[in-house]
N, C-alpha and C. Protein backbone atom coordinates (compact mmCIF):
# COMPACT_ATOMS: atom_id res chain seq x y z
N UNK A 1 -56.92 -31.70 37.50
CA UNK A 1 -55.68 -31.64 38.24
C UNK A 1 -55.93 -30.82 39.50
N UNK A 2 -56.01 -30.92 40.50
CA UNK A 2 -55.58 -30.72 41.82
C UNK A 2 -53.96 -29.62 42.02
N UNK A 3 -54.85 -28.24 42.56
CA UNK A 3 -53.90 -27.39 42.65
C UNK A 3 -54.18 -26.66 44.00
N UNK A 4 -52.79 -26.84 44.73
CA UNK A 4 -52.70 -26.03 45.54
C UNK A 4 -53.01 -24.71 45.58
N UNK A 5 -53.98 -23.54 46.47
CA UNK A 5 -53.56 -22.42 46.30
C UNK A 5 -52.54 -21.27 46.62
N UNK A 6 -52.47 -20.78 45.91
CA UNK A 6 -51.45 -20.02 46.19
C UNK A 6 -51.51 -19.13 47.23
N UNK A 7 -50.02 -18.82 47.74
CA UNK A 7 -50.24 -18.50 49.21
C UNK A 7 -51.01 -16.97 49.42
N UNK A 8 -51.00 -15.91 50.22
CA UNK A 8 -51.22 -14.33 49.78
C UNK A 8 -50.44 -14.04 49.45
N UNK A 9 -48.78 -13.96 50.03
CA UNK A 9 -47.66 -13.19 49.04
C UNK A 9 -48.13 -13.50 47.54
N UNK A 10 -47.88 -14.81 47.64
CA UNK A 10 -47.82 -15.17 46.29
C UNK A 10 -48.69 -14.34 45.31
N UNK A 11 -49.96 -14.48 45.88
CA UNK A 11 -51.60 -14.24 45.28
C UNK A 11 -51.03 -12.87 44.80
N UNK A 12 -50.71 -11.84 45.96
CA UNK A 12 -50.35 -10.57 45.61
C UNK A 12 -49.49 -9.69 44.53
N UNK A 13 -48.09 -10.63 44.85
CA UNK A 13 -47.30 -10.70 43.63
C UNK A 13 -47.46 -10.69 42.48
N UNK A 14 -48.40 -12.07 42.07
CA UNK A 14 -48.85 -12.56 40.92
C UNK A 14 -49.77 -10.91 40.80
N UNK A 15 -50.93 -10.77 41.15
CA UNK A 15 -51.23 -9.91 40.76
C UNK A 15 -50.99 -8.30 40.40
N UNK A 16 -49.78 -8.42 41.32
CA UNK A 16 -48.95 -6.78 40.96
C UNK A 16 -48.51 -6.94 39.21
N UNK A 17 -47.34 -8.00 39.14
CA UNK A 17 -46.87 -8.54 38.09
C UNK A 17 -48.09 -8.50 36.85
N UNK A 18 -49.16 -9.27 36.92
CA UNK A 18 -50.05 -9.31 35.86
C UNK A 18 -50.70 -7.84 35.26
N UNK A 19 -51.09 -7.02 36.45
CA UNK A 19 -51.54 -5.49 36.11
C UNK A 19 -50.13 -5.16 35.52
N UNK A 20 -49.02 -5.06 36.18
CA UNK A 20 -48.02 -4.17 35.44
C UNK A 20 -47.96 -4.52 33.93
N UNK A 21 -47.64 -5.97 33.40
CA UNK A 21 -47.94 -6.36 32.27
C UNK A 21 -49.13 -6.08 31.00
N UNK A 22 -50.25 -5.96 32.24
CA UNK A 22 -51.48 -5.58 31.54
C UNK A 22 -51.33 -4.32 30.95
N UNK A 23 -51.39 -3.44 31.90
CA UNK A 23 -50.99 -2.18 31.41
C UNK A 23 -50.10 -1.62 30.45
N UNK A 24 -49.05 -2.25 30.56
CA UNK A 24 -48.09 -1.84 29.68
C UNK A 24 -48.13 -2.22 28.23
N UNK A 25 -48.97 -3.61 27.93
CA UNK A 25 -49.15 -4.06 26.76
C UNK A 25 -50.69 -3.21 26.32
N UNK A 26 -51.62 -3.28 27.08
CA UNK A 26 -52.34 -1.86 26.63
C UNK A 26 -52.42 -1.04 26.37
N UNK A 27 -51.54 -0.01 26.72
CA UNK A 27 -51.50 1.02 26.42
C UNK A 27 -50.73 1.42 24.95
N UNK A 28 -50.00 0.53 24.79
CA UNK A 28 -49.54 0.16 23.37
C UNK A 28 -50.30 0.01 21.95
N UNK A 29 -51.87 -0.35 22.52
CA UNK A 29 -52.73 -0.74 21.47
C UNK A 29 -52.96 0.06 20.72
N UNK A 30 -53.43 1.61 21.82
CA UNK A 30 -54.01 2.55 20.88
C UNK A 30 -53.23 2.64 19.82
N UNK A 31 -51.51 2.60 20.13
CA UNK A 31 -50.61 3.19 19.07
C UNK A 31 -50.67 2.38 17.46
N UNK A 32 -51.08 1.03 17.94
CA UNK A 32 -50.88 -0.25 17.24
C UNK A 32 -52.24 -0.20 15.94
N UNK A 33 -53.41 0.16 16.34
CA UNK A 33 -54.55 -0.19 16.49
C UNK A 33 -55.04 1.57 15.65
N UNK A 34 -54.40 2.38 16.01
CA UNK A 34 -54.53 3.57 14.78
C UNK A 34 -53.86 3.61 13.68
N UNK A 35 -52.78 2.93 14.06
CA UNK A 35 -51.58 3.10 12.47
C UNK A 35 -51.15 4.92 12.85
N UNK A 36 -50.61 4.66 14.44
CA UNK A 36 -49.26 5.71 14.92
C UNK A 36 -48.43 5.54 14.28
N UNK A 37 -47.40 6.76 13.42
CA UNK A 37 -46.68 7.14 12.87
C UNK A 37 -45.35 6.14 13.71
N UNK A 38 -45.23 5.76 14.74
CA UNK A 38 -44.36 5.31 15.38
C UNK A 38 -44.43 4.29 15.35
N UNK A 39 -45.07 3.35 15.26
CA UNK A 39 -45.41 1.97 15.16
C UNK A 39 -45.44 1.69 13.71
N UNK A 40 -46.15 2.22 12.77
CA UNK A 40 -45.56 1.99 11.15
C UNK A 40 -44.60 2.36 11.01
N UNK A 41 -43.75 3.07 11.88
CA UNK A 41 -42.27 3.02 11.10
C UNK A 41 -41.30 1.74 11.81
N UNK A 42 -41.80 1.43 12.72
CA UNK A 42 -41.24 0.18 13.76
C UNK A 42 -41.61 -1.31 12.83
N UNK A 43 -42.98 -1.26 12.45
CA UNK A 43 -43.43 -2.55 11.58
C UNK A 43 -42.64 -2.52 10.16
N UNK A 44 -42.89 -1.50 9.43
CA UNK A 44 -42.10 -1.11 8.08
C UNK A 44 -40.52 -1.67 8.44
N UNK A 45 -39.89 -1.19 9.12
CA UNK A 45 -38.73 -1.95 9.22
C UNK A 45 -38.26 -2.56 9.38
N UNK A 46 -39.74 -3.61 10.02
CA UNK A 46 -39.46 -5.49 10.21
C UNK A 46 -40.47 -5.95 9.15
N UNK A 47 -40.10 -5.27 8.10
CA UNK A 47 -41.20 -5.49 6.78
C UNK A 47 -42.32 -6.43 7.15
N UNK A 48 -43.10 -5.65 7.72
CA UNK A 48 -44.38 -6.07 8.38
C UNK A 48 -45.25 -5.23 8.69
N UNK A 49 -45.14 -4.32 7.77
CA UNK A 49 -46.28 -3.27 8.06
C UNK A 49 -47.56 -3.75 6.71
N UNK A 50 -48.81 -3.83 6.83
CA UNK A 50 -49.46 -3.63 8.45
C UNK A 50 -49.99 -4.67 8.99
N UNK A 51 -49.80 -6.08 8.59
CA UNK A 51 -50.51 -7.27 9.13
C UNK A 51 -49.37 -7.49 10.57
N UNK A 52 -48.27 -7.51 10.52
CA UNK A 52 -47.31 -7.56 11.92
C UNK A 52 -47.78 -6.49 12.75
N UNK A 53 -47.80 -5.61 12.97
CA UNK A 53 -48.71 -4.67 13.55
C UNK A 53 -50.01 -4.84 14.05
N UNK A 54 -50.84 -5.11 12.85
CA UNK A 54 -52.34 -5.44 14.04
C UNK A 54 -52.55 -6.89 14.16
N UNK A 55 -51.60 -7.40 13.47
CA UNK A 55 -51.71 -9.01 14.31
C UNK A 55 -51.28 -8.68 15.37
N UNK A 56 -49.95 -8.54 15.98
CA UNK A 56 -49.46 -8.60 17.20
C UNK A 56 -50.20 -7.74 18.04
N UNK A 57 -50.86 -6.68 17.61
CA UNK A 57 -51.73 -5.62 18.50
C UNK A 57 -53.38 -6.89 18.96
N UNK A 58 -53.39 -7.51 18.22
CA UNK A 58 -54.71 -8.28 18.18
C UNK A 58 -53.85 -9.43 19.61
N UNK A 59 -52.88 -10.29 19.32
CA UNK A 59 -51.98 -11.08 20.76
C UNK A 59 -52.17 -10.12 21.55
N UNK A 60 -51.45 -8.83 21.18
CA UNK A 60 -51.15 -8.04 22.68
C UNK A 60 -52.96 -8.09 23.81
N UNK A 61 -53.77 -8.01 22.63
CA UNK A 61 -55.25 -7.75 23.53
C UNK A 61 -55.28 -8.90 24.39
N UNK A 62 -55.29 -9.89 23.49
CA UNK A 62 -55.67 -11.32 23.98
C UNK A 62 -55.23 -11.56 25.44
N UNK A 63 -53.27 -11.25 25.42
CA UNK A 63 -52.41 -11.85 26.45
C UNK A 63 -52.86 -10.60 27.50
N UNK A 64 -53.80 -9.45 27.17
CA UNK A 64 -54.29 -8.65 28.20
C UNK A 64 -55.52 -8.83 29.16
N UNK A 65 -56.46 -9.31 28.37
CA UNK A 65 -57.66 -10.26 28.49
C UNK A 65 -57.00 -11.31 29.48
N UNK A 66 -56.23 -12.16 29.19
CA UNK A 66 -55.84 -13.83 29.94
C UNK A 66 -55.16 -12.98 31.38
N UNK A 67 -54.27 -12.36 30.78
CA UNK A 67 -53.28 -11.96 32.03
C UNK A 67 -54.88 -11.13 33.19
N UNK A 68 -55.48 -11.14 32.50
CA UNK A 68 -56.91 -10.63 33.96
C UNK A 68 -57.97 -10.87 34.42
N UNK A 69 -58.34 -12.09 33.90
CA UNK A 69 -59.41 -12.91 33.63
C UNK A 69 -58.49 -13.87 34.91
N UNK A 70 -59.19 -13.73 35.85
CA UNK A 70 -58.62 -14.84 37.35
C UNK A 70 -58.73 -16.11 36.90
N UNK A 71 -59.24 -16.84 35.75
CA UNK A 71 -58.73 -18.44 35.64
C UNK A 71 -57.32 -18.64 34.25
N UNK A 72 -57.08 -17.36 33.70
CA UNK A 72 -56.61 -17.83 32.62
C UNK A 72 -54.47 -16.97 32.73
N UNK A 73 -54.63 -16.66 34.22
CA UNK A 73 -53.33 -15.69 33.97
C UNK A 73 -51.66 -16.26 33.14
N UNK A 74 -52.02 -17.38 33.99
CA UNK A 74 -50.69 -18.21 33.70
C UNK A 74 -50.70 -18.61 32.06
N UNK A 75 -51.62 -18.78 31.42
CA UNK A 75 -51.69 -18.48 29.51
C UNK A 75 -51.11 -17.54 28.99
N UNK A 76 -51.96 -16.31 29.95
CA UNK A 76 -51.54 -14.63 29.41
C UNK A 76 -50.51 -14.11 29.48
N UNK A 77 -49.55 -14.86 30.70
CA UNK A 77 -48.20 -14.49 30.77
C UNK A 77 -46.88 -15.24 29.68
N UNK A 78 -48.02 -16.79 29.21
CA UNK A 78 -46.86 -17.08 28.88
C UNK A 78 -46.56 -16.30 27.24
N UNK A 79 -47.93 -16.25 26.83
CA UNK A 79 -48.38 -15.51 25.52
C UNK A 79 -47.64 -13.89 25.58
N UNK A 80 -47.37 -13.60 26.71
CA UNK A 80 -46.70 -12.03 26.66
C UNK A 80 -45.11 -12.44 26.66
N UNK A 81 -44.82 -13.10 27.03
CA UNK A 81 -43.53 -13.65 27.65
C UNK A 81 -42.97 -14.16 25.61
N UNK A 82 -43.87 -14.97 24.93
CA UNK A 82 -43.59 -15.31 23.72
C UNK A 82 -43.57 -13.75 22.75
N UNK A 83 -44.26 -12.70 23.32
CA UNK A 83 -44.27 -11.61 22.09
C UNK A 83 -43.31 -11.11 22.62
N UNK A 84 -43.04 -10.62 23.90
CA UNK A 84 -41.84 -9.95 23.89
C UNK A 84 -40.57 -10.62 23.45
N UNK A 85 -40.20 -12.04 23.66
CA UNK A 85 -38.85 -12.42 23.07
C UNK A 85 -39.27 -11.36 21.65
N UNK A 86 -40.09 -11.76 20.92
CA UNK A 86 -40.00 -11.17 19.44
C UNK A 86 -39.59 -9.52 19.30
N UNK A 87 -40.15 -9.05 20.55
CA UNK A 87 -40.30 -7.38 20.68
C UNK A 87 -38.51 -6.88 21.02
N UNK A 88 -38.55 -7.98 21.62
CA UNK A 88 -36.85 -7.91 21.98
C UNK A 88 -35.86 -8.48 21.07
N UNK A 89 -35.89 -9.70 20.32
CA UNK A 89 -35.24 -9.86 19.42
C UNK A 89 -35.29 -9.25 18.45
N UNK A 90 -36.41 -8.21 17.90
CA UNK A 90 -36.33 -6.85 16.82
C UNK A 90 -35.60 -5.88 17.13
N UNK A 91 -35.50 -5.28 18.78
CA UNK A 91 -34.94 -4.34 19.00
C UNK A 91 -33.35 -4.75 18.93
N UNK A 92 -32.85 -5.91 19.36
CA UNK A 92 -31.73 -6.13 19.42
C UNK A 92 -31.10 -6.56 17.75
N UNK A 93 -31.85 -6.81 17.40
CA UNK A 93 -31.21 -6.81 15.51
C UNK A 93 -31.43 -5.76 14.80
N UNK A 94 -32.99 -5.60 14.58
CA UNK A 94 -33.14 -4.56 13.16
C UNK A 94 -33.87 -3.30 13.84
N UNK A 95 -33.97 -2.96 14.82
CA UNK A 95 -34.46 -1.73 15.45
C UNK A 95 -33.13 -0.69 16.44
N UNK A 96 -32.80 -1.56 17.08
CA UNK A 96 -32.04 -1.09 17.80
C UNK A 96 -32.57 -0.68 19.06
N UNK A 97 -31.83 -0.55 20.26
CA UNK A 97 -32.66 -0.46 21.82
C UNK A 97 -33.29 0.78 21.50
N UNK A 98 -32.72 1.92 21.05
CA UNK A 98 -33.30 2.99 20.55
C UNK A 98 -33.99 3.67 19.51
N UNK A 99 -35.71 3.78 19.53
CA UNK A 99 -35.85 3.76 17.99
C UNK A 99 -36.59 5.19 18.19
N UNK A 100 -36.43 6.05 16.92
CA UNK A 100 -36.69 7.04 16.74
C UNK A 100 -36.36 8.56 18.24
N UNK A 101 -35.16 8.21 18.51
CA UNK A 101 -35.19 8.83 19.52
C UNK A 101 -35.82 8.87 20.93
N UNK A 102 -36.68 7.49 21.56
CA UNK A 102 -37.09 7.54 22.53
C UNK A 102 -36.12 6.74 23.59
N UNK A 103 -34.95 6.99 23.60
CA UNK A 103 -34.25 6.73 24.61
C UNK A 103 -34.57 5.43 25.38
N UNK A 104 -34.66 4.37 24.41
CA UNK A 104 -34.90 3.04 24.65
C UNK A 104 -35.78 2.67 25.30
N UNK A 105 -36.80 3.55 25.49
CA UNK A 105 -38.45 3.49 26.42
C UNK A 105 -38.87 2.30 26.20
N UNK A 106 -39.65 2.46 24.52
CA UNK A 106 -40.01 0.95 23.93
C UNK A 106 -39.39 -0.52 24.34
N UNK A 107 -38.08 0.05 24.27
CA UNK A 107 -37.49 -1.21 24.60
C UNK A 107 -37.34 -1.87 26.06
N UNK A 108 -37.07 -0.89 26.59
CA UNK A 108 -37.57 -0.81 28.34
C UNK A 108 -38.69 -1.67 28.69
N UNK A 109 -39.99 -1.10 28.17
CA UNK A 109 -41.09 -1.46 28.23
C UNK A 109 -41.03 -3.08 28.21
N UNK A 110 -41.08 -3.25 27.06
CA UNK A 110 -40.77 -4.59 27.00
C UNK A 110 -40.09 -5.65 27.33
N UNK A 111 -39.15 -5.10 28.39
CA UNK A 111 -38.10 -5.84 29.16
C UNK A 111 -38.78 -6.17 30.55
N UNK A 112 -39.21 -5.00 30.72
CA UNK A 112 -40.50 -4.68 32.20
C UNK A 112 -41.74 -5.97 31.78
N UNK A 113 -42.31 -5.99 30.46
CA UNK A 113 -43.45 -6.40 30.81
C UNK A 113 -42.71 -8.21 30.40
N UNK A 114 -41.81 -8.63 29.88
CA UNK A 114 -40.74 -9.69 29.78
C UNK A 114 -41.13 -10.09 31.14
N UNK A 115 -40.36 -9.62 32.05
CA UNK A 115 -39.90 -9.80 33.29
C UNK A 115 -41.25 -9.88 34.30
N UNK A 116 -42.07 -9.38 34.39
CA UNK A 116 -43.11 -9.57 35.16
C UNK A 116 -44.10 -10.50 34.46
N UNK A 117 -43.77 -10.83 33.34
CA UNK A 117 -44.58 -12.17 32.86
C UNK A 117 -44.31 -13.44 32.84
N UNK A 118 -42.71 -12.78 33.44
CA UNK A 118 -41.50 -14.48 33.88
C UNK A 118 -42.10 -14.34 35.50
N UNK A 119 -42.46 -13.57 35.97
CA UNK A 119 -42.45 -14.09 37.37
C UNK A 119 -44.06 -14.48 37.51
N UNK A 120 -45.22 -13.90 36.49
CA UNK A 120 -46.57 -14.51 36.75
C UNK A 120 -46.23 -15.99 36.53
N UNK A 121 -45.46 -16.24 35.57
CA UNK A 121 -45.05 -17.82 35.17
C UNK A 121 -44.55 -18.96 36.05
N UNK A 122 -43.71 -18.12 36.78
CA UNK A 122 -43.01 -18.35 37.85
C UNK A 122 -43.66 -18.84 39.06
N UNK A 123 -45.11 -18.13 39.54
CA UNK A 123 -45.88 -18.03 40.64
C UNK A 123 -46.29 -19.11 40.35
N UNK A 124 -47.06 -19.26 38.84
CA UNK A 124 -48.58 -19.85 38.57
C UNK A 124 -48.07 -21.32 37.39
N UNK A 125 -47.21 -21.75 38.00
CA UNK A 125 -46.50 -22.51 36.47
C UNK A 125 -47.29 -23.66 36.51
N UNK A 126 -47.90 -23.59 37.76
CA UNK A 126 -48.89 -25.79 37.65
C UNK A 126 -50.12 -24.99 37.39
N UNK A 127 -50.34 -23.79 36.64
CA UNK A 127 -52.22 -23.52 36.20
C UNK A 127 -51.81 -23.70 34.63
N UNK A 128 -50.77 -23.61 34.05
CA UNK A 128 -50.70 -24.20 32.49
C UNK A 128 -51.24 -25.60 32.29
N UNK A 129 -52.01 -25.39 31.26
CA UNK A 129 -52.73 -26.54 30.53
C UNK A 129 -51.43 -27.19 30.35
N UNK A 130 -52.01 -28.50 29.82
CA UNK A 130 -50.61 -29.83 29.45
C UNK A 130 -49.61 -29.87 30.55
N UNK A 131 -48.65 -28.91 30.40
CA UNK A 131 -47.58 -28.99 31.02
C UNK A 131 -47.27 -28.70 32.81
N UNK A 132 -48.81 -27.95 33.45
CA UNK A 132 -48.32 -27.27 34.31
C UNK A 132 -48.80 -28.39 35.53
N UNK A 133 -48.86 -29.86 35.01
CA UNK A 133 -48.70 -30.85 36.39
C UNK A 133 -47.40 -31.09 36.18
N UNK A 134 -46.91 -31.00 35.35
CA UNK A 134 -45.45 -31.62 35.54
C UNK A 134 -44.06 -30.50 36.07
N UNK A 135 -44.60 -29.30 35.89
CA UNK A 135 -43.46 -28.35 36.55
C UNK A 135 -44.19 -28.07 38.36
């Protein structure tokens, strides 16, 4: 398939968006990836402690990897874009925006890295496999 490149705004954008994402789902790992007191009590209460936990810590790497790897971003975003609905539909049912007293950070987070993985999507939507000649 034959793809235009993207312009520099664009190029730039996309790449602000993908680091912010990157980052933010990284830095998450360590917590994920030791069995932090904060994260087993977050999995435990979506009775998913501990395979929901380092599965999703194992996605989070992946969609960190794609989201920076210059041929694969538009995957990595959409793969972050699919965990956070989940990260967000926990907080909004069985967690609550606020969990353990962090003043809805977590949940923040994940709205942030939501949102900048809608706009890598946004930039880069004809580099998706299958679908991205037709959008």
């Amino acid at each position: 398939m034959d793809m235009m490149p993207l312009t520099k705004p664009a190029l730039i954008a996309s790449w602000i968006c993908q680091i912010v994402a990157a980052v933010i789902l990284g830095q998450t790992l360590y917590f994920k990836f030791t069995g932090a007191p904060e994260s087993v009590y977050i999995f435990s209460t979506l009775g998913a402690e501990p395979w929901g936990r380092i599965g999703s810590g194992i996605l989070e790497l992946l969609a960190v990897a794609l989201l920076l790897y210059p041929r694969t971003p538009a995957i990595g975003a959409a793969l972050a874009v699919g965990l956070m609905v989940g990260a967000i539909g926990a907080h909004l049912t069985k967690l609550g925006i606020e969990v353990q007293g962090d003043r809805g950070t977590l949940f923040g987070l994940a709205v942030a890295v939501a949102i900048s993985s809608l706009i890598v999507l946004a930039i880069r939507r004809r580099e998706l496999p299958i679908v991205g000649g037709w959008l």
